[in-house]
Protein backbone atom coordinates (compact mmCIF):
# COMPACT_ATOMS: atom_id res chain seq x y z
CA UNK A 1 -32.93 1.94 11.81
CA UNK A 2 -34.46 4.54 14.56
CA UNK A 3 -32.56 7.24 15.59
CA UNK A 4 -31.79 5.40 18.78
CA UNK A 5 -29.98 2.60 17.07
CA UNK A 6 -27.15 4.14 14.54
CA UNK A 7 -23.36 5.66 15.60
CA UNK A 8 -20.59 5.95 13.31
CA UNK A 9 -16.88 4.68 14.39
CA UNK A 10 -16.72 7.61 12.78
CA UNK A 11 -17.86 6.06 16.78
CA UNK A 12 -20.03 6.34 19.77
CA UNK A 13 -23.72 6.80 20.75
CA UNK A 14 -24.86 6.05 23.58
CA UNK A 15 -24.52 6.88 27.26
CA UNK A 16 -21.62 9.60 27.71
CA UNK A 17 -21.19 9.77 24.50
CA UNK A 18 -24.69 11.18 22.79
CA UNK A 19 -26.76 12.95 25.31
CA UNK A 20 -28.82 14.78 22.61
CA UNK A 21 -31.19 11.90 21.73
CA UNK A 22 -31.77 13.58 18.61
CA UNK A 23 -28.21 12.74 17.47
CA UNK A 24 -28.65 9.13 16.90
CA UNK A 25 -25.19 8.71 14.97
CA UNK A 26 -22.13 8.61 17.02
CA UNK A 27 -18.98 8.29 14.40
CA UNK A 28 -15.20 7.27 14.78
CA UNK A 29 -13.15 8.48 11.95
CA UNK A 30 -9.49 7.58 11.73
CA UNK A 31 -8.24 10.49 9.72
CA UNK A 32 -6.25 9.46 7.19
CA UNK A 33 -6.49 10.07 2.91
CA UNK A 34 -9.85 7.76 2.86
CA UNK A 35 -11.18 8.63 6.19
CA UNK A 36 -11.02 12.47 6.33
CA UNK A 37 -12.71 12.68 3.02
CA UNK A 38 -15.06 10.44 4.22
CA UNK A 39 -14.91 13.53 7.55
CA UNK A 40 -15.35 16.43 5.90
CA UNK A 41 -17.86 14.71 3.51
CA UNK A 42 -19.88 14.31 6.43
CA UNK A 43 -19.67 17.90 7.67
CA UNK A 44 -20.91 19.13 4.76
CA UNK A 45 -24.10 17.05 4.60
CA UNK A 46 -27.56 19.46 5.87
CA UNK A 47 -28.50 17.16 8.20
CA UNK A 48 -24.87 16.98 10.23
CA UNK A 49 -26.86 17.45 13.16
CA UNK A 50 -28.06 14.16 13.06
CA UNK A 51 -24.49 13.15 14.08
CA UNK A 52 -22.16 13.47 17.17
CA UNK A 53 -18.87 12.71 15.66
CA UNK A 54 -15.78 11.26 17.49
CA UNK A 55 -12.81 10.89 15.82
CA UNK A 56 -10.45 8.03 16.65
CA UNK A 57 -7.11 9.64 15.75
CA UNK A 58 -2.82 8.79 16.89
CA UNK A 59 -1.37 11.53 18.48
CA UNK A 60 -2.32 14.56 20.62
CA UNK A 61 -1.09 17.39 18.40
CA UNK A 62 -3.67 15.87 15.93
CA UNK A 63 -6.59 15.21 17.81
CA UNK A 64 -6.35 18.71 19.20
CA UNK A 65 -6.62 20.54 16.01
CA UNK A 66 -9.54 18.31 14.98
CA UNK A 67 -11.14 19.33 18.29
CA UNK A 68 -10.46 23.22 18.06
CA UNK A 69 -10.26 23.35 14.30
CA UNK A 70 -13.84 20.99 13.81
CA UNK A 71 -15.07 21.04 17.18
CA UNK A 72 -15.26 17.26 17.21
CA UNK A 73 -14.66 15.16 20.04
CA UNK A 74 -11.90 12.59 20.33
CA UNK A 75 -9.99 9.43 21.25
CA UNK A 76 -6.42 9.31 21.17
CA UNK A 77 -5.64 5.82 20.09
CA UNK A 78 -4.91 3.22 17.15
CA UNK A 79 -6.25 -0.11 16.08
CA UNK A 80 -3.56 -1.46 18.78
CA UNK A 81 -5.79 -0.14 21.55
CA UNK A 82 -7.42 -2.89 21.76
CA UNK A 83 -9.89 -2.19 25.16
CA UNK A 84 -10.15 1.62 24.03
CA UNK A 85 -11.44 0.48 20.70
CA UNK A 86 -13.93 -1.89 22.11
CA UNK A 87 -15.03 0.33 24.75
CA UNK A 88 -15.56 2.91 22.27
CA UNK A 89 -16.96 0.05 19.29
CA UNK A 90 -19.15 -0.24 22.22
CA UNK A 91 -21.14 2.67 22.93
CA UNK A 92 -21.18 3.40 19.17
CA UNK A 93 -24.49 2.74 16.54
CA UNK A 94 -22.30 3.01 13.54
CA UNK A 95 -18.34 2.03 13.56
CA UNK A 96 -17.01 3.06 10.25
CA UNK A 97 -12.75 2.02 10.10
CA UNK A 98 -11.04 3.45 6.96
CA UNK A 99 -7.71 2.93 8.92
CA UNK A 100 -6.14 -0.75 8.23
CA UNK A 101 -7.58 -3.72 6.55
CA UNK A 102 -5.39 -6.13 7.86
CA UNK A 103 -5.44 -5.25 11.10
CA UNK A 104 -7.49 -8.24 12.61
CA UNK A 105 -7.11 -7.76 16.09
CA UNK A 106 -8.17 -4.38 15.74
CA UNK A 107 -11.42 -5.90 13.79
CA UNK A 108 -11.52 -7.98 16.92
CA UNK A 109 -12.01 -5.27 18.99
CA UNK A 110 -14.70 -3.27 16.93
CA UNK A 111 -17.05 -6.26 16.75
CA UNK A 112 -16.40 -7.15 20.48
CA UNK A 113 -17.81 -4.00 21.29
CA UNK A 114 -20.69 -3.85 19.23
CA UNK A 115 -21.51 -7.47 20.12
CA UNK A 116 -21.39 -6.16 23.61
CA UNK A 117 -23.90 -3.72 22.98
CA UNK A 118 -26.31 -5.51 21.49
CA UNK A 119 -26.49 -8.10 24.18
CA UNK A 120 -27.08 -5.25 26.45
CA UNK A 121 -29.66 -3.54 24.12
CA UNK A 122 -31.00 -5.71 22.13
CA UNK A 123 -29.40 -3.28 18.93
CA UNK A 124 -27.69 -4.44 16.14
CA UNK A 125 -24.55 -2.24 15.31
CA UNK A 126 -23.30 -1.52 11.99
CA UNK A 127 -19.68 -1.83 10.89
CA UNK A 128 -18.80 -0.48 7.62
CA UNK A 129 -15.02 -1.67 7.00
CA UNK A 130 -13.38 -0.19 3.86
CA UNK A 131 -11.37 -3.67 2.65
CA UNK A 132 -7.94 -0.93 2.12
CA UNK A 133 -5.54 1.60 3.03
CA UNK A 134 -4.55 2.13 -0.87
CA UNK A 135 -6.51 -0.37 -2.56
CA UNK A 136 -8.86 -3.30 -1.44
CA UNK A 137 -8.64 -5.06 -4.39
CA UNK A 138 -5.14 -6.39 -3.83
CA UNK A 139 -6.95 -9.12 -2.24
CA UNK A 140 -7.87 -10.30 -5.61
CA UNK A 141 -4.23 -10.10 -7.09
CA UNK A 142 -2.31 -12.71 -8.98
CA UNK A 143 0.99 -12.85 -9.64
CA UNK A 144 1.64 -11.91 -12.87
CA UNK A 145 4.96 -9.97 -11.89
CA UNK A 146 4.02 -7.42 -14.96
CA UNK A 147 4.01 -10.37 -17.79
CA UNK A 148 0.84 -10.54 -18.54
CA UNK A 149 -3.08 -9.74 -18.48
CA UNK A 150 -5.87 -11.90 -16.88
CA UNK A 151 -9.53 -12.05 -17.87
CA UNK A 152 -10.23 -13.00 -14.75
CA UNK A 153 -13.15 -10.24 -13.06
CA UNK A 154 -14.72 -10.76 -9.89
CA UNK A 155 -17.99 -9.57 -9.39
CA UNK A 156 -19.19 -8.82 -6.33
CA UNK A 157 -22.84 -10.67 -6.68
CA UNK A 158 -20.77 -13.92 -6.86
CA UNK A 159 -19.84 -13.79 -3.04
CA UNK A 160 -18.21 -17.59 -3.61
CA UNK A 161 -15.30 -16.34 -5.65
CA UNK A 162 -13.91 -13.26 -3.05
CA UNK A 163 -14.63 -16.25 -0.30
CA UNK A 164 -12.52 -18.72 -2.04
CA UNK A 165 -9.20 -16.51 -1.62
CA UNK A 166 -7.32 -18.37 1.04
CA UNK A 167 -8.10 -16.88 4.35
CA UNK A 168 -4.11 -16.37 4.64
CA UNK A 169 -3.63 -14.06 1.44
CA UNK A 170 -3.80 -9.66 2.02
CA UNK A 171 -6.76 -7.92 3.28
CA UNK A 172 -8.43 -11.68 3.81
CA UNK A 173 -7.73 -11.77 8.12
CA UNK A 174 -9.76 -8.98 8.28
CA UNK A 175 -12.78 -9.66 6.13
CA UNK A 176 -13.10 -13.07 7.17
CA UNK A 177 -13.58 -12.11 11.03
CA UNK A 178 -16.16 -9.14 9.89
CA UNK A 179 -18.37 -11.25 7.53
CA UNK A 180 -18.27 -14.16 9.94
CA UNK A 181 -19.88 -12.04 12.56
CA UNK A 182 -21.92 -10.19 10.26
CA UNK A 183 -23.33 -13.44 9.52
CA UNK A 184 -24.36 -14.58 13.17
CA UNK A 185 -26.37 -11.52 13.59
CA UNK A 186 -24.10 -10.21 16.21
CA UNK A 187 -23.60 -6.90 13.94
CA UNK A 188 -24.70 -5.47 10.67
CA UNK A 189 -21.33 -5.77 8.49
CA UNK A 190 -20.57 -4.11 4.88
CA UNK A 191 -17.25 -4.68 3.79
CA UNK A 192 -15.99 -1.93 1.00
CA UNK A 193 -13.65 -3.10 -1.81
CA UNK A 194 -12.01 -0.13 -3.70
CA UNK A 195 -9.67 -0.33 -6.18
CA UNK A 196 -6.42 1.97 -6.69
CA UNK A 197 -7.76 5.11 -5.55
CA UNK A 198 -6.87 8.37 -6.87
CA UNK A 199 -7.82 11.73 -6.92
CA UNK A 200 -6.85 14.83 -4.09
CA UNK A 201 -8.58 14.05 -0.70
CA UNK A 202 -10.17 16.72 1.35
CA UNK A 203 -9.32 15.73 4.74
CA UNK A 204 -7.25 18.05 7.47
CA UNK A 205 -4.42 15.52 7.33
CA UNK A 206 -3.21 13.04 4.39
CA UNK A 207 -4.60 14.35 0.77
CA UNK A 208 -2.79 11.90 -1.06
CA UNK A 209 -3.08 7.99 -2.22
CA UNK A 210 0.46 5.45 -2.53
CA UNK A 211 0.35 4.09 -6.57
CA UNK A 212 -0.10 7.35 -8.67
CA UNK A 213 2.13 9.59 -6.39
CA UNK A 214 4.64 6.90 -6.58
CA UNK A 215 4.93 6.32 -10.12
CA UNK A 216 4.93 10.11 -10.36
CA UNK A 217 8.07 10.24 -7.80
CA UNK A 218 9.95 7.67 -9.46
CA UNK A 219 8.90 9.67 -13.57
CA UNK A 220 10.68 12.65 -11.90
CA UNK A 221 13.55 10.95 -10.48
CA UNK A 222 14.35 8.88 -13.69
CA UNK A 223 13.40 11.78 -15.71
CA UNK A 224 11.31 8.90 -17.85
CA UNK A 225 7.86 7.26 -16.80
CA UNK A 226 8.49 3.01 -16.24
CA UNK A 227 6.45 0.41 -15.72
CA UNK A 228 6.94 -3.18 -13.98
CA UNK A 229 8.60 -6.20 -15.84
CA UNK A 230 6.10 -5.77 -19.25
CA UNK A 231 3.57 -3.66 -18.29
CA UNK A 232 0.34 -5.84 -19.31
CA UNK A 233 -1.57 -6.67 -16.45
CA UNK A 234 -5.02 -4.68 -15.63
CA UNK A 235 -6.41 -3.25 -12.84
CA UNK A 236 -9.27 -0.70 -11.96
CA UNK A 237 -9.39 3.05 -10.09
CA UNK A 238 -11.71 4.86 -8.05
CA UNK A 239 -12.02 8.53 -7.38
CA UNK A 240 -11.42 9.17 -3.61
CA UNK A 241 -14.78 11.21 -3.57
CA UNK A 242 -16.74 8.82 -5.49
CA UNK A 243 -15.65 6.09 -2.75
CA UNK A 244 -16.67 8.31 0.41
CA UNK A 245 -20.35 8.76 -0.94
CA UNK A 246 -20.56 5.27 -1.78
CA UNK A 247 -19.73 4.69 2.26
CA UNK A 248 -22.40 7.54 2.57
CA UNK A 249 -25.16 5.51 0.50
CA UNK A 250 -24.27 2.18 3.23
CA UNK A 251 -24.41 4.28 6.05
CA UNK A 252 -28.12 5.91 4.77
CA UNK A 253 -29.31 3.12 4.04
CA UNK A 254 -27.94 1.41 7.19
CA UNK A 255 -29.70 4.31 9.07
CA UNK A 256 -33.36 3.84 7.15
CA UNK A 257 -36.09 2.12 8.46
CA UNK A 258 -35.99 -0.73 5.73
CA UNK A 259 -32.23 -1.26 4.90
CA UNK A 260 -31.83 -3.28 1.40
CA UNK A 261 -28.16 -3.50 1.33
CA UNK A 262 -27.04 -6.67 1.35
CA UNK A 263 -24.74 -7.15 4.44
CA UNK A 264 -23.25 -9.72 6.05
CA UNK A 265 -21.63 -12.79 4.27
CA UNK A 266 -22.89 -11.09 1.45
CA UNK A 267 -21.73 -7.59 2.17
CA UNK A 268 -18.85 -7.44 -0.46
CA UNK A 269 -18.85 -4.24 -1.91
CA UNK A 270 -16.72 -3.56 -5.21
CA UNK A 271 -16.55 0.51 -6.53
CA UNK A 272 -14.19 0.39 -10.23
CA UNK A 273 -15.42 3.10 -12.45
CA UNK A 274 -11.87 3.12 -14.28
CA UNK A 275 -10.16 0.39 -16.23
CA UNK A 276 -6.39 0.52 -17.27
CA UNK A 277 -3.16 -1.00 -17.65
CA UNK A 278 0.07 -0.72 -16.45
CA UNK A 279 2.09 -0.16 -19.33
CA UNK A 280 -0.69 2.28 -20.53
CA UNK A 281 -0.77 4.33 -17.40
CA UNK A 282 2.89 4.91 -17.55
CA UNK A 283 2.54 6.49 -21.41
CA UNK A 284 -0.29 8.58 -19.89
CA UNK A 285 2.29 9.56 -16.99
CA UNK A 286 5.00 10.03 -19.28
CA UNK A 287 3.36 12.18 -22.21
CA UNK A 288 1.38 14.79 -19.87
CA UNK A 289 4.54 15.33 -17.27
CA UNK A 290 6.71 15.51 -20.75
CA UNK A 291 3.91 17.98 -21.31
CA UNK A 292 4.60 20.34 -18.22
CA UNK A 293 8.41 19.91 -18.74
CA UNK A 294 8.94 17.94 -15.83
CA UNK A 295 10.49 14.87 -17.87
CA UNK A 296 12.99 15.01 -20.53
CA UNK A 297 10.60 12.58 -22.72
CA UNK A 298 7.65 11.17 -22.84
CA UNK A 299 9.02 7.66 -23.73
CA UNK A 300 8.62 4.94 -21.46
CA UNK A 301 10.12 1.77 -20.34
CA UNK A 302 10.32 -1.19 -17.64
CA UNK A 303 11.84 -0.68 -14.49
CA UNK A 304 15.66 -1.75 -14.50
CA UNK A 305 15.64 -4.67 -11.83
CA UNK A 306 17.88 -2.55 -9.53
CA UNK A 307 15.82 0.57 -9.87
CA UNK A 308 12.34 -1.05 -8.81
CA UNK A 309 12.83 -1.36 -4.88
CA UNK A 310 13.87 2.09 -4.80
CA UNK A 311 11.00 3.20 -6.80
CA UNK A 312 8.13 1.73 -6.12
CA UNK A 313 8.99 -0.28 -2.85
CA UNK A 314 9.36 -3.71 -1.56
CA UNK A 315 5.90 -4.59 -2.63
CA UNK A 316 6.61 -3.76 -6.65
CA UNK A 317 5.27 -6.71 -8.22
CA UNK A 318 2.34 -7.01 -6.28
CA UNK A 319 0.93 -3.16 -6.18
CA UNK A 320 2.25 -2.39 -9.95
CA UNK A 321 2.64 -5.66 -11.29
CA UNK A 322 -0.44 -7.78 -11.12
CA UNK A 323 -3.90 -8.02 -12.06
CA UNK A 324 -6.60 -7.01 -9.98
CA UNK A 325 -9.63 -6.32 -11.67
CA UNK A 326 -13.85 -5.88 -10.09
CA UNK A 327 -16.86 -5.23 -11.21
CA UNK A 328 -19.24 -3.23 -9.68
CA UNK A 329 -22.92 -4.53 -9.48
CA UNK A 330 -24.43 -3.85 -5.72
CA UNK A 331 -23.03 -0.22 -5.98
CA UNK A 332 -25.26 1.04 -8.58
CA UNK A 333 -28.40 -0.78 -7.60
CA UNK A 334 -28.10 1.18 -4.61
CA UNK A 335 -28.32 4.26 -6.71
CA UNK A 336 -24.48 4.61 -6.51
CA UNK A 337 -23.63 7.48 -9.20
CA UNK A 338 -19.79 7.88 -9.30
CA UNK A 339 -18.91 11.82 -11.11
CA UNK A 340 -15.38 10.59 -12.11
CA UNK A 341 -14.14 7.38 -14.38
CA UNK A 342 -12.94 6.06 -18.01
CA UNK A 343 -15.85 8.49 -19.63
CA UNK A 344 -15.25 11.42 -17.85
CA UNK A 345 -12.55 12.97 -15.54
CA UNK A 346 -11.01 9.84 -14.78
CA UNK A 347 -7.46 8.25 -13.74
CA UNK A 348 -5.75 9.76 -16.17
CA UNK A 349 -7.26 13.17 -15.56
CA UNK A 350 -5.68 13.29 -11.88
CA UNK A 351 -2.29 12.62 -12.96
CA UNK A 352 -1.21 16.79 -13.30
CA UNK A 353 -3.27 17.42 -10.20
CA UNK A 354 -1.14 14.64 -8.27
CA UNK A 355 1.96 15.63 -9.70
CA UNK A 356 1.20 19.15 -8.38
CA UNK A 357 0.20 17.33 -4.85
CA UNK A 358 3.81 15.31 -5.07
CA UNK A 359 5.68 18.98 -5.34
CA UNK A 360 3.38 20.00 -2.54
CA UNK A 361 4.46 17.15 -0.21
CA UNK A 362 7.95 16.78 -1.63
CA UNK A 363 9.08 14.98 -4.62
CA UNK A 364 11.96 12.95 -3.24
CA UNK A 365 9.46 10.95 -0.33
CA UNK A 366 10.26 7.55 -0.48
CA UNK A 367 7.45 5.36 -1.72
CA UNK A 368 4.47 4.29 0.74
CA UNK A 369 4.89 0.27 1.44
CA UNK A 370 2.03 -1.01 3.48
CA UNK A 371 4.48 -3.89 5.58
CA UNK A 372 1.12 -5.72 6.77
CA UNK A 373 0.26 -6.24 3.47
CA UNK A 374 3.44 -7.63 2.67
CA UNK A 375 3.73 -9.44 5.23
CA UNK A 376 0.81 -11.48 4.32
CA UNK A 377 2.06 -11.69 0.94
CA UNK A 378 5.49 -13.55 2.46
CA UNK A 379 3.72 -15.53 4.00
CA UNK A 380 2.44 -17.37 0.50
């Protein structure tokens, strides 16, 4: 893609927006755990200069210390804006959302205005959607409720099986609407899948993930690790770093003047690099905070029923009770090259450095329950 075609949302190049012509990437961030890794990720690439970055970020306070503090420009909005979004989507070359992935209206807006600017340029955006706020791969969920594990994988060469999962079911609003425009041609659409995510962010706001910290929380409230109904199900992790460059590989190759990425309807993007399950995380929970003397023991056990809500959330049996597990395929033939997983630094590596995090933030927080997701989830 020239260097007149490409913004970020990370978003917005053109007109107003990018009057150095030699900045051909205009980028919305919404700066969350995801997203301002994904930020400072950016900054500290050499050729940063290619890009004139505006961040898309709730609340004044905020978007003022990401002006003074990273001299970035911004909008002061959410996905609920739905004419600032578009207007921005607009003038963008690259709109990159890490904020909700079941936010369809805001989806809506993004491709609106991209659409809009290619019928008045003649160039085709790119929208790179990350399929999560804690883990895209719920979408691929069963209901297992903690009783037992699938050998179901998806892979994400076979496109059919993520597009069979009724339209209806979490995370699917919002990939349908992006892949179906991806498809006319109207925009250039890659869809990221992640897993759990883990690991300490590195972005000027939210440094944390929802799972781990939570099962951490609820180790040091019980004094005991626990897992959901049986522990048995499977699913897969992702560093948080290892998932920003893979969004960095998409957007470069996005940007290059022969993209090979496939895009589109076929723009599903899975990223595991760690395997586990349930009942084993918890013993890996258990024996190294037993290890720091944060736990009386490094036993485990299930959840009591009335100890689960206040735990883990309304959402229990879906985000620590199921099976969810990927395989990566596109990734690596893109020359993906993840630096954490099961063979080295992996899931169960993070765990002290996220229990350190959880005394950093507070260890009594109530659990993180994503309410769009569960709403979808009701819906079943």
């Amino acid at each position: 893609m020239s260097s007149l075609k490409v913004s970020l949302f990370l978003i917005g190049a053109s007109g107003e927006l990018c009057s150095n012509t030699q900045k051909f990437s205009c980028s919305w961030v919404y700066v969350g755990f995801i997203g301002g890794t994904l930020l400072t990720s950016l900054l500290s690439r050499d050729d940063i200069d290619r890009f004139d970055i505006i961040v898309l970020i709730r609340g004044e306070e905020r978007a003022a210390l990401i002006r003074d503090k990273l001299g970035l420009k911004t909008v002061v909005a959410d996905l609920s804006d739905y004419e600032v979004v578009s207007a921005a989507a607009e003038k963008a070359d690259v709109v990159i959302n890490t904020a909700n992935s079941d936010h369809p209206a805001g989806a809506r807006a993004i491709i609106e205005g991209l659409t809009k600017r290619k019928a008045k340029t003649g160039k085709t955006g790119v929208y790179i959607h990350n399929f999560s706020k804690s883990s895209g791969t719920g979408a691929l969920t069963d209901n297992a409720k903690g009783e037992y594990k699938s050998e179901k994988v998806y892979d994400d060469e076979r496109v059919e099986d993520i597009q069979a999962i009724p339209v209806d079911y979490v995370h699917r609003s919002c990939d349908t609407v992006i892949s179906a425009a991806g498809a006319t041609g109207d925009i250039r659409s890659y869809i990221v899948m992640p897993p759990l995510i883990y690991g300490r962010g590195t972005g000027p706001f939210h440094r944390t993930s929802v799972q781990i910290p939570a099962l951490i929380r609820s180790a040091l409230k019980l004094n005991q690790a626990c897992y959901y109904g049986k522990g048995l199900p499977w699913w897969n992790g992702v560093h948080v770093q290892d998932l920003t460059n893979l969004y960095l590989i998409l957007l470069d190759d996005a940007l290059s003047a022969n993209p090979k990425a496939p895009h589109g309807a076929d723009g599903f993007y899975f990223c595991p690099t760690d395997s586990f399950e349930w009942k084993q995380l918890a013993h890996e929970i258990g024996t190294r905070l037993h290890g720091e003397g944060a736990i009386f023991t490094a036993e485990t056990r299930p959840f009591a029923t009335e100890e689960v809500e206040d735990a883990l959330g309304t959402w229990a049996a879906f985000a620590y009770g199921s099976n969810s597990r990927s395989k990566a395929i596109k990734a690596y033939k893109l020359g993906w090259k993840p630096a954490h997983g099961d063979a080295s630094d992996g899931l169960f590596e993070s765990i002290i450095p996220e229990y350190r995090a959880a005394l950093e933030e507070g260890k009594d927080q109530a659990p993180i329950v994503h309410f769009d997701e569960m709403y979808a989830l009701n819906k079943k």
